[in-house]
C-alpha atoms as a PDB file:
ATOM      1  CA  UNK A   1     -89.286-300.871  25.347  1.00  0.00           C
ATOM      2  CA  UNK A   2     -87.836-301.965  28.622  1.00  0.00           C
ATOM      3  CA  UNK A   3     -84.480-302.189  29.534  1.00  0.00           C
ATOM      4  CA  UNK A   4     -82.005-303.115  32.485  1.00  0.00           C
ATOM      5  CA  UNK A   5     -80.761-300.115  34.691  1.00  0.00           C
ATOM      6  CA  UNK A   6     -77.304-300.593  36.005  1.00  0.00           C
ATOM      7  CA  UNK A   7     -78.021-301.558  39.588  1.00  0.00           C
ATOM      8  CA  UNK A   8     -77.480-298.597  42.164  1.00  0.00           C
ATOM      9  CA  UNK A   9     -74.990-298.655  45.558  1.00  0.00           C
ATOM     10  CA  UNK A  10     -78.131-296.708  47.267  1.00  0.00           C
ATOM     11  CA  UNK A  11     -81.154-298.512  48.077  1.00  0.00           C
ATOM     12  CA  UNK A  12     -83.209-296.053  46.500  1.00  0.00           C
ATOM     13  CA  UNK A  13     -84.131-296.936  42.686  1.00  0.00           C
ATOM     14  CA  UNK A  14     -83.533-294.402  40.338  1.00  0.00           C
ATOM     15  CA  UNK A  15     -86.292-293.466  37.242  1.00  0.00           C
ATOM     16  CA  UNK A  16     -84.470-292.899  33.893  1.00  0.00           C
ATOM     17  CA  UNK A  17     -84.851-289.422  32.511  1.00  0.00           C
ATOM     18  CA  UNK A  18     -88.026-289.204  29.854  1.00  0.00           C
ATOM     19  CA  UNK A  19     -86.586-287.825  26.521  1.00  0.00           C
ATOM     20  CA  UNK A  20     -89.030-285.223  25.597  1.00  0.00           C
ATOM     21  CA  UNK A  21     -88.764-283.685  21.578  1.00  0.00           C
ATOM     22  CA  UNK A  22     -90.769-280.146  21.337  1.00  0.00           C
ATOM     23  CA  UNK A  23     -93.321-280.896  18.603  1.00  0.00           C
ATOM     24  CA  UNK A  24     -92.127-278.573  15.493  1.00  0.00           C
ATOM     25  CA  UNK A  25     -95.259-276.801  14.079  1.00  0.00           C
ATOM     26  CA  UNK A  26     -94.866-274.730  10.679  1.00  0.00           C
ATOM     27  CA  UNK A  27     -96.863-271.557  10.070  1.00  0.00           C
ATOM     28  CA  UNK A  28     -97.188-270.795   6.481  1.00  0.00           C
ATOM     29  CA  UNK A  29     -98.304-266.974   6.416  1.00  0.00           C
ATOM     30  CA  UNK A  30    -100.307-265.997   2.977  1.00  0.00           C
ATOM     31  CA  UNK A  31    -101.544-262.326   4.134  1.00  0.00           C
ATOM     32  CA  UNK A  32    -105.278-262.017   4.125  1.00  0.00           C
ATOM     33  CA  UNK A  33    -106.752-260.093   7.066  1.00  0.00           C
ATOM     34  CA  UNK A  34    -105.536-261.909   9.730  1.00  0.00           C
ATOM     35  CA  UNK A  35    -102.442-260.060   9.387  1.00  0.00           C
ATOM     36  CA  UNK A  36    -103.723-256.682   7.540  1.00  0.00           C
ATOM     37  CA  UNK A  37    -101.933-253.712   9.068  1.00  0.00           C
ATOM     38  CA  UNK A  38    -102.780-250.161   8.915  1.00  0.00           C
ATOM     39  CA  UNK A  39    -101.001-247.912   6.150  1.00  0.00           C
ATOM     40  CA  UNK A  40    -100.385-244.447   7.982  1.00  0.00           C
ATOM     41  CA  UNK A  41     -99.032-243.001   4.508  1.00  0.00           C
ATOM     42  CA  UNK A  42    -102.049-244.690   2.234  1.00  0.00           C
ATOM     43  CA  UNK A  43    -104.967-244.304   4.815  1.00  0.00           C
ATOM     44  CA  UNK A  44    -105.877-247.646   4.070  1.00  0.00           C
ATOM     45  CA  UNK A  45    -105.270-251.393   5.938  1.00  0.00           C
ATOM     46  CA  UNK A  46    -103.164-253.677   3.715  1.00  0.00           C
ATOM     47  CA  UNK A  47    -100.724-256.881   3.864  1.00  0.00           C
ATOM     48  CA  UNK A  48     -97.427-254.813   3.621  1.00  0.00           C
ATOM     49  CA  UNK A  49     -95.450-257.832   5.730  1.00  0.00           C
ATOM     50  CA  UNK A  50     -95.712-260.587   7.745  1.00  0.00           C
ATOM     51  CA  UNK A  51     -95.385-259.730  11.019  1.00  0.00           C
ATOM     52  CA  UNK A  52     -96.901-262.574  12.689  1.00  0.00           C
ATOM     53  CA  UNK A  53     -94.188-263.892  14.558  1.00  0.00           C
ATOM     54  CA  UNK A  54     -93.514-261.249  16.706  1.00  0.00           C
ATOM     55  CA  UNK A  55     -97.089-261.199  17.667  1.00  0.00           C
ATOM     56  CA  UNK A  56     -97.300-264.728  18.764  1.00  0.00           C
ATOM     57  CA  UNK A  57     -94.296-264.471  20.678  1.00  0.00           C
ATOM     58  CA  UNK A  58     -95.799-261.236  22.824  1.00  0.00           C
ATOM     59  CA  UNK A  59     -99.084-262.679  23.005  1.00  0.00           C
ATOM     60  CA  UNK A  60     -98.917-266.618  23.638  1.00  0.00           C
ATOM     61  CA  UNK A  61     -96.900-268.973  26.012  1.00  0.00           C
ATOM     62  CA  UNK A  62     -96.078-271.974  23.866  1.00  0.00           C
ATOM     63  CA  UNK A  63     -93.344-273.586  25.777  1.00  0.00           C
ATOM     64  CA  UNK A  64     -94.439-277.339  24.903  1.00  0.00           C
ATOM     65  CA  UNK A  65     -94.105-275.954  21.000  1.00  0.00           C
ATOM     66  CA  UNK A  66     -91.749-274.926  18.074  1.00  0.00           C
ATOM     67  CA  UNK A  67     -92.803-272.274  15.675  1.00  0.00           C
ATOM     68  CA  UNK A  68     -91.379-272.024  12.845  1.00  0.00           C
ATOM     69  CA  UNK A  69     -92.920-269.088  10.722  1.00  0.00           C
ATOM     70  CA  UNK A  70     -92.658-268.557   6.489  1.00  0.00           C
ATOM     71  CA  UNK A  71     -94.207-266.287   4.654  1.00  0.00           C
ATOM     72  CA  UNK A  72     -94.932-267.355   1.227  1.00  0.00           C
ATOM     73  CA  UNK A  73     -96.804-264.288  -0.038  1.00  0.00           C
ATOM     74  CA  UNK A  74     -98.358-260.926   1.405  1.00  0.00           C
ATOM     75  CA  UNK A  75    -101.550-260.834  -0.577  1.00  0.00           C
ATOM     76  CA  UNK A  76    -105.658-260.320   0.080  1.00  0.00           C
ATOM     77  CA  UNK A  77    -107.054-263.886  -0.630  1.00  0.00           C
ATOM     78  CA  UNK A  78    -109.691-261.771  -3.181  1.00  0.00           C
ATOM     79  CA  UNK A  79    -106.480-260.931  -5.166  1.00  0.00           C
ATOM     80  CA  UNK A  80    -104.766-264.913  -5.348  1.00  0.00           C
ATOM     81  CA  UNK A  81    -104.774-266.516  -8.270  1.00  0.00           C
ATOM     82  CA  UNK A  82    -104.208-270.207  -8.903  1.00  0.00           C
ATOM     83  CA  UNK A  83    -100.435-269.443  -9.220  1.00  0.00           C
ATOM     84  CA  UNK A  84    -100.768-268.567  -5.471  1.00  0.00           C
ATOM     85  CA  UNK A  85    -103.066-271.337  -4.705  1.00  0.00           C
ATOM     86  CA  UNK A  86    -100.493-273.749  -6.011  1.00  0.00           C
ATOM     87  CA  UNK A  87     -97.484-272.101  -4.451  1.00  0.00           C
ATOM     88  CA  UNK A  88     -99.556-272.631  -1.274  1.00  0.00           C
ATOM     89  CA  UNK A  89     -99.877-276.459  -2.403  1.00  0.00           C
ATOM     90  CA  UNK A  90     -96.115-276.702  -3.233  1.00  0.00           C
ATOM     91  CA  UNK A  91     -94.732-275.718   0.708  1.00  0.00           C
ATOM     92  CA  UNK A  92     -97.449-277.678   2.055  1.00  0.00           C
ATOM     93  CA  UNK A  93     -96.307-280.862  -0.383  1.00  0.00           C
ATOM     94  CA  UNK A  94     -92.494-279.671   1.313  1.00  0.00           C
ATOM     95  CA  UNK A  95     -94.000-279.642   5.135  1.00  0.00           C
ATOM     96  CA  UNK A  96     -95.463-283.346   4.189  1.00  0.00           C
ATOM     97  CA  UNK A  97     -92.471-284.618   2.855  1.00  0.00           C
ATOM     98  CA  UNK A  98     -90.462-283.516   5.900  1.00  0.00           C
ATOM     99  CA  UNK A  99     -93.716-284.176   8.370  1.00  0.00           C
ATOM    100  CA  UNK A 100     -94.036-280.992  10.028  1.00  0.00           C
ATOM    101  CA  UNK A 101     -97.541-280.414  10.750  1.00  0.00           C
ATOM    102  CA  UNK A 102     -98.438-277.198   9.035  1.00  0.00           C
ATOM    103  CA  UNK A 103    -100.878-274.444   9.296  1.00  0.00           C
ATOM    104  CA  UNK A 104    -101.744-271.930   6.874  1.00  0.00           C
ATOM    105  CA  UNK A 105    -103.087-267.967   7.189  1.00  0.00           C
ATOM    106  CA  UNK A 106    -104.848-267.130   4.641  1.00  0.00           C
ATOM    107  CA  UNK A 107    -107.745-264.624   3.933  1.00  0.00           C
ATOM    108  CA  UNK A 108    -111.350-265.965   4.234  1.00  0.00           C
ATOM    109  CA  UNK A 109    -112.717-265.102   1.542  1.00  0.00           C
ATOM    110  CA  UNK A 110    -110.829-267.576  -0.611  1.00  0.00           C
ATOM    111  CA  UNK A 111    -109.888-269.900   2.283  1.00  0.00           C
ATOM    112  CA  UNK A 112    -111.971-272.666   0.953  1.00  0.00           C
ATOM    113  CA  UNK A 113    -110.757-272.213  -3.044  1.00  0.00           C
ATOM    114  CA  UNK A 114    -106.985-272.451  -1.705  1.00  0.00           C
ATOM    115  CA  UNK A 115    -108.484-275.411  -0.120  1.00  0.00           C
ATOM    116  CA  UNK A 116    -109.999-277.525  -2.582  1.00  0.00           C
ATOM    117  CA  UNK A 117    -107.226-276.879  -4.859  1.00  0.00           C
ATOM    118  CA  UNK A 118    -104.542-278.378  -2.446  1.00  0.00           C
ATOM    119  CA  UNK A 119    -106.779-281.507  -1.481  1.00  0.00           C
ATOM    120  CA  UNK A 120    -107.605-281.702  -5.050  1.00  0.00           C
ATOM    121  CA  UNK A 121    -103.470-281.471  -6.176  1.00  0.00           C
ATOM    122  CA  UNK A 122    -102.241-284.038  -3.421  1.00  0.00           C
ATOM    123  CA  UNK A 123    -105.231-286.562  -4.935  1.00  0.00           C
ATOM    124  CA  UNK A 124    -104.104-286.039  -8.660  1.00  0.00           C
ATOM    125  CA  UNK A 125    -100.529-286.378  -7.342  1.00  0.00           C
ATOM    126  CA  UNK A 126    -101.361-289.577  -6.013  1.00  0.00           C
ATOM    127  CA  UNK A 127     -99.500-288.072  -2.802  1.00  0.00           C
ATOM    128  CA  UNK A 128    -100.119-289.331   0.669  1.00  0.00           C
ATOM    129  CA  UNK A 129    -100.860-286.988   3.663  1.00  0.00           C
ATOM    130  CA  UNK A 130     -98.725-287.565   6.276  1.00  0.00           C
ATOM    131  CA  UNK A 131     -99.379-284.300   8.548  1.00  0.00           C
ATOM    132  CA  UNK A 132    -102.341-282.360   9.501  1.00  0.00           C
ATOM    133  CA  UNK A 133    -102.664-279.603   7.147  1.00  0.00           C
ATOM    134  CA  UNK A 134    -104.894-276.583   9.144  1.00  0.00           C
ATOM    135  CA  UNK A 135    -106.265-273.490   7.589  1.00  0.00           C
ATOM    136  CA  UNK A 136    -107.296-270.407   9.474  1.00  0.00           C
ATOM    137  CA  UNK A 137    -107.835-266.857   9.399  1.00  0.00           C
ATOM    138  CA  UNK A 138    -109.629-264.015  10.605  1.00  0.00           C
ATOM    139  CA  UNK A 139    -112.836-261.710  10.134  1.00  0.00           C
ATOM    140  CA  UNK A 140    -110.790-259.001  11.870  1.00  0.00           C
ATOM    141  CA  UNK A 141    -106.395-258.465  11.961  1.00  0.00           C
ATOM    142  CA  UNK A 142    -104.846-259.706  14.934  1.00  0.00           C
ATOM    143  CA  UNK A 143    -104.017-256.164  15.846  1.00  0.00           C
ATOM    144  CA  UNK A 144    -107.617-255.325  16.661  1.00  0.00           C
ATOM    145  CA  UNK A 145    -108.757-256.048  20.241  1.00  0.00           C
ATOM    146  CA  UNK A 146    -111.636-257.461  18.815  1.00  0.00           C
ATOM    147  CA  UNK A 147    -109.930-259.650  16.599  1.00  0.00           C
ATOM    148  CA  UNK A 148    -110.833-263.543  16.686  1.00  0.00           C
ATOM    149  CA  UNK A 149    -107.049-264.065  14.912  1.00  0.00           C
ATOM    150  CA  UNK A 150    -105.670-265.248  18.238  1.00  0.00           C
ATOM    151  CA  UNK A 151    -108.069-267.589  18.823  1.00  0.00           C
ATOM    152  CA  UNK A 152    -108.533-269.311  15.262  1.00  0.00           C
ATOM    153  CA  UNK A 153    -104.180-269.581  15.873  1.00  0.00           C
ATOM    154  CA  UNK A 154    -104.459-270.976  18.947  1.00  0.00           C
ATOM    155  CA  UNK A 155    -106.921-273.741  17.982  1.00  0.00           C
ATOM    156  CA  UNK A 156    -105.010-274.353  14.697  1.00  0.00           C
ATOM    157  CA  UNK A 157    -102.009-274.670  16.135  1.00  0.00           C
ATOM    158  CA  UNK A 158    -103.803-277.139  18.933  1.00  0.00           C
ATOM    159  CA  UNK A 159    -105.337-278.952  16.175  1.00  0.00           C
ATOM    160  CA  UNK A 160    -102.282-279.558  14.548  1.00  0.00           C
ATOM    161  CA  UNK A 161    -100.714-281.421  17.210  1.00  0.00           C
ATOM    162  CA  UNK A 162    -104.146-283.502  17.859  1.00  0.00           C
ATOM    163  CA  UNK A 163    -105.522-284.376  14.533  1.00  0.00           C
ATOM    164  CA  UNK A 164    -104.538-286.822  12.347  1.00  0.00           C
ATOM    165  CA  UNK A 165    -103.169-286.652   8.484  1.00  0.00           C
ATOM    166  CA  UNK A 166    -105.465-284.451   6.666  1.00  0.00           C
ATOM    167  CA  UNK A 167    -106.269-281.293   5.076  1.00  0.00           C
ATOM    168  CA  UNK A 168    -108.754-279.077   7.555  1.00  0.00           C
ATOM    169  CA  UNK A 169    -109.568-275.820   8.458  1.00  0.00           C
ATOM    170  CA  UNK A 170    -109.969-274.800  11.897  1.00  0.00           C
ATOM    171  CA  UNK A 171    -112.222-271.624  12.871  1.00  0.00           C
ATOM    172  CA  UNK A 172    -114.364-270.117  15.648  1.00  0.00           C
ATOM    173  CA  UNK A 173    -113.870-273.500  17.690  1.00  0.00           C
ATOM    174  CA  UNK A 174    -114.323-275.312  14.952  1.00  0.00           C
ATOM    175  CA  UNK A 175    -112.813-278.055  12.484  1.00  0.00           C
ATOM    176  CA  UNK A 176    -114.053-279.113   9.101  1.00  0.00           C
ATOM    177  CA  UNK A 177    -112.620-281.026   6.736  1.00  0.00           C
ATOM    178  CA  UNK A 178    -111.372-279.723   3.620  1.00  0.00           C
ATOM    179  CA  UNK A 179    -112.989-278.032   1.399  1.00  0.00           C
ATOM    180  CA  UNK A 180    -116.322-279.541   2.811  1.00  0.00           C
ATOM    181  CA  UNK A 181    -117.513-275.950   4.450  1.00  0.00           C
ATOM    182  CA  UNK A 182    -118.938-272.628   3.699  1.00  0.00           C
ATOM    183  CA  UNK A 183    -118.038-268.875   4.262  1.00  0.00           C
ATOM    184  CA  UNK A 184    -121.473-267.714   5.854  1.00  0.00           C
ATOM    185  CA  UNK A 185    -121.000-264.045   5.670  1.00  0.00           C
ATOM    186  CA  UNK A 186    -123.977-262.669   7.551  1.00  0.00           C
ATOM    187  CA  UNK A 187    -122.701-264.418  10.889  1.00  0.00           C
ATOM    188  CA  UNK A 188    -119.009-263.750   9.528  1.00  0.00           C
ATOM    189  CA  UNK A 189    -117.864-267.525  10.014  1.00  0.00           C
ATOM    190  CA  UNK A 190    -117.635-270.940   8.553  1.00  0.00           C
ATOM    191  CA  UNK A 191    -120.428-274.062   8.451  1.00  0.00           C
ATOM    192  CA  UNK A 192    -120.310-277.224   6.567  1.00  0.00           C
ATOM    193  CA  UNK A 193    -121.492-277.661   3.462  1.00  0.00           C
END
Protein backbone atom coordinates (compact mmCIF):
# COMPACT_ATOMS: atom_id res chain seq x y z
CA UNK A 1 0.00 0.00 0.00
CA UNK A 2 1.09 3.50 -0.76
CA UNK A 3 0.36 6.42 0.99
CA UNK A 4 0.95 10.34 1.11
CA UNK A 5 3.87 11.57 3.43
CA UNK A 6 3.22 14.91 4.95
CA UNK A 7 5.41 17.12 2.80
CA UNK A 8 8.82 18.14 4.54
CA UNK A 9 10.25 22.05 5.16
CA UNK A 10 13.79 20.39 4.04
CA UNK A 11 14.38 19.53 0.58
CA UNK A 12 15.53 16.26 1.45
CA UNK A 13 12.66 13.45 1.29
CA UNK A 14 12.33 11.42 4.13
CA UNK A 15 11.75 7.22 3.88
CA UNK A 16 9.08 6.04 6.39
CA UNK A 17 10.37 3.67 9.01
CA UNK A 18 9.81 -0.28 7.86
CA UNK A 19 7.78 -1.98 10.70
CA UNK A 20 9.62 -5.13 11.23
CA UNK A 21 7.64 -8.13 13.62
CA UNK A 22 10.37 -10.86 14.91
CA UNK A 23 8.94 -14.10 13.49
CA UNK A 24 7.74 -16.15 16.78
CA UNK A 25 8.98 -19.80 16.42
CA UNK A 26 7.71 -22.49 19.09
CA UNK A 27 9.96 -25.33 20.23
CA UNK A 28 8.03 -28.17 21.56
CA UNK A 29 10.72 -30.29 23.58
CA UNK A 30 9.65 -34.23 23.94
CA UNK A 31 13.15 -35.58 25.43
CA UNK A 32 14.72 -38.19 23.25
CA UNK A 33 18.49 -37.92 22.85
CA UNK A 34 18.81 -34.73 21.60
CA UNK A 35 18.55 -33.53 25.00
CA UNK A 36 19.79 -36.78 27.09
CA UNK A 37 22.01 -35.61 29.94
CA UNK A 38 24.38 -37.52 31.96
CA UNK A 39 23.16 -38.93 35.48
CA UNK A 40 26.33 -38.53 37.83
CA UNK A 41 24.27 -40.41 40.70
CA UNK A 42 22.76 -43.33 38.19
CA UNK A 43 25.89 -43.72 35.86
CA UNK A 44 23.66 -43.65 33.10
CA UNK A 45 22.46 -40.71 30.31
CA UNK A 46 18.73 -39.96 30.66
CA UNK A 47 15.98 -37.11 29.91
CA UNK A 48 15.86 -35.79 33.58
CA UNK A 49 14.76 -32.03 32.12
CA UNK A 50 14.59 -29.92 29.43
CA UNK A 51 17.29 -27.85 29.33
CA UNK A 52 17.29 -26.78 25.87
CA UNK A 53 16.79 -23.27 26.16
CA UNK A 54 19.66 -22.34 27.87
CA UNK A 55 21.69 -24.12 25.33
CA UNK A 56 20.38 -22.31 22.38
CA UNK A 57 20.77 -19.13 23.97
CA UNK A 58 24.80 -19.86 24.70
CA UNK A 59 25.26 -21.43 21.51
CA UNK A 60 23.24 -19.53 18.63
CA UNK A 61 22.73 -15.80 17.60
CA UNK A 62 19.09 -15.61 16.59
CA UNK A 63 18.44 -11.96 16.68
CA UNK A 64 15.94 -11.96 13.54
CA UNK A 65 13.92 -14.78 15.83
CA UNK A 66 11.63 -15.48 18.90
CA UNK A 67 11.95 -18.69 20.78
CA UNK A 68 9.60 -19.68 22.66
CA UNK A 69 10.47 -23.13 24.35
CA UNK A 70 7.72 -25.91 26.08
CA UNK A 71 8.39 -28.95 27.20
CA UNK A 72 5.61 -31.31 26.93
CA UNK A 73 7.28 -34.46 28.26
CA UNK A 74 10.92 -35.73 29.25
CA UNK A 75 10.76 -39.20 27.81
CA UNK A 76 13.05 -41.69 25.34
CA UNK A 77 10.90 -41.85 22.10
CA UNK A 78 11.37 -46.02 22.62
CA UNK A 79 9.31 -45.47 25.84
CA UNK A 80 6.12 -43.05 24.16
CA UNK A 81 3.09 -44.42 23.83
CA UNK A 82 0.19 -43.16 21.75
CA UNK A 83 -0.96 -41.11 24.81
CA UNK A 84 2.33 -39.18 24.17
CA UNK A 85 2.02 -39.25 20.51
CA UNK A 86 -1.31 -37.54 20.81
CA UNK A 87 -0.33 -35.08 23.49
CA UNK A 88 2.34 -34.20 20.89
CA UNK A 89 -0.66 -33.82 18.28
CA UNK A 90 -2.78 -31.76 20.76
CA UNK A 91 0.07 -28.59 21.26
CA UNK A 92 0.82 -28.84 17.73
CA UNK A 93 -3.25 -28.57 16.89
CA UNK A 94 -2.74 -25.32 19.72
CA UNK A 95 0.51 -23.83 17.70
CA UNK A 96 -1.87 -24.13 14.39
CA UNK A 97 -4.69 -22.56 15.78
CA UNK A 98 -2.62 -19.61 17.01
CA UNK A 99 -0.09 -19.93 13.76
CA UNK A 100 3.13 -20.17 15.35
CA UNK A 101 5.29 -22.24 13.30
CA UNK A 102 6.38 -25.09 15.49
CA UNK A 103 9.14 -27.52 15.80
CA UNK A 104 9.29 -30.56 17.71
CA UNK A 105 12.43 -32.64 19.57
CA UNK A 106 11.80 -35.78 19.74
CA UNK A 107 13.90 -39.06 19.86
CA UNK A 108 14.63 -40.80 16.49
CA UNK A 109 13.77 -43.79 16.98
CA UNK A 110 10.05 -43.07 17.03
CA UNK A 111 10.32 -39.73 15.18
CA UNK A 112 8.47 -41.03 12.24
CA UNK A 113 5.49 -43.00 14.46
CA UNK A 114 4.90 -39.52 16.35
CA UNK A 115 4.76 -38.45 12.84
CA UNK A 116 2.30 -40.34 11.04
CA UNK A 117 0.07 -40.20 13.92
CA UNK A 118 -0.14 -36.30 13.92
CA UNK A 119 -0.55 -36.07 9.98
CA UNK A 120 -2.86 -38.89 10.30
CA UNK A 121 -5.04 -36.95 13.45
CA UNK A 122 -5.13 -33.42 11.65
CA UNK A 123 -6.62 -35.53 8.34
CA UNK A 124 -9.33 -37.40 10.48
CA UNK A 125 -9.93 -34.03 12.18
CA UNK A 126 -10.65 -32.60 8.99
CA UNK A 127 -8.16 -29.77 10.37
CA UNK A 128 -6.27 -27.47 8.11
CA UNK A 129 -2.47 -26.82 8.46
CA UNK A 130 -1.77 -23.47 8.70
CA UNK A 131 2.05 -23.56 9.97
CA UNK A 132 5.00 -25.60 9.17
CA UNK A 133 5.15 -28.32 11.58
CA UNK A 134 9.21 -29.56 11.73
CA UNK A 135 10.51 -32.57 13.48
CA UNK A 136 14.10 -33.10 14.49
CA UNK A 137 16.41 -34.75 16.68
CA UNK A 138 19.65 -36.16 17.21
CA UNK A 139 21.91 -39.41 16.92
CA UNK A 140 24.02 -37.85 19.68
CA UNK A 141 22.79 -35.04 22.87
CA UNK A 142 23.54 -31.62 22.16
CA UNK A 143 26.04 -31.70 24.96
CA UNK A 144 28.45 -33.87 23.00
CA UNK A 145 30.94 -32.03 20.76
CA UNK A 146 30.14 -34.40 18.29
CA UNK A 147 26.62 -33.95 18.45
CA UNK A 148 24.64 -33.14 15.08
CA UNK A 149 21.69 -31.59 17.64
CA UNK A 150 22.79 -28.07 16.76
CA UNK A 151 22.66 -28.47 13.38
CA UNK A 152 19.28 -30.52 12.85
CA UNK A 153 17.94 -27.11 15.30
CA UNK A 154 19.34 -24.79 13.27
CA UNK A 155 17.89 -26.11 9.98
CA UNK A 156 14.51 -26.77 11.70
CA UNK A 157 14.22 -23.71 13.00
CA UNK A 158 15.33 -22.21 9.31
CA UNK A 159 12.86 -24.41 7.80
CA UNK A 160 10.22 -23.22 9.79
CA UNK A 161 10.37 -19.78 8.74
CA UNK A 162 10.83 -20.92 4.86
CA UNK A 163 8.47 -23.72 4.28
CA UNK A 164 5.08 -23.64 3.78
CA UNK A 165 1.97 -25.32 5.87
CA UNK A 166 2.89 -28.82 6.46
CA UNK A 167 3.99 -31.50 8.63
CA UNK A 168 8.00 -32.31 7.91
CA UNK A 169 10.92 -33.40 9.45
CA UNK A 170 14.10 -31.77 8.96
CA UNK A 171 17.56 -33.75 9.49
CA UNK A 172 21.21 -33.88 8.41
CA UNK A 173 20.40 -31.03 5.75
CA UNK A 174 17.54 -32.50 4.94
CA UNK A 175 13.58 -32.15 4.65
CA UNK A 176 11.02 -34.83 4.04
CA UNK A 177 7.67 -34.75 4.26
CA UNK A 178 5.82 -36.42 6.86
CA UNK A 179 5.89 -39.55 7.64
CA UNK A 180 7.19 -40.32 4.02
CA UNK A 181 10.97 -41.30 5.35
CA UNK A 182 12.99 -43.91 7.01
CA UNK A 183 15.34 -44.25 10.10
CA UNK A 184 18.43 -45.90 8.27
CA UNK A 185 20.37 -46.99 11.23
CA UNK A 186 23.63 -48.23 9.77
CA UNK A 187 24.43 -44.57 8.42
CA UNK A 188 22.52 -43.23 11.65
CA UNK A 189 20.13 -40.83 9.57
CA UNK A 190 16.94 -40.44 7.69
CA UNK A 191 16.00 -41.28 3.70
CA UNK A 192 12.71 -41.34 2.05
CA UNK A 193 10.70 -44.01 1.85
Amino acid sequence: MVSNLPKSSSTEQKTPQKSFQVPLIKILTTGGTIEKSYDEKEGVFDNKESFLSHTLNAKLRLPHTQIVVESIMNKDSLHMDLQDRLHIFAALKAANELIIPSVVLHGTDTLVESSQVCVENFALQKITLQIPIIFTGSMRPIGFETSDALQNVTEALLAAKLLGPGLYVSFHNQIFLAPHLIKNRSLRTFEWN
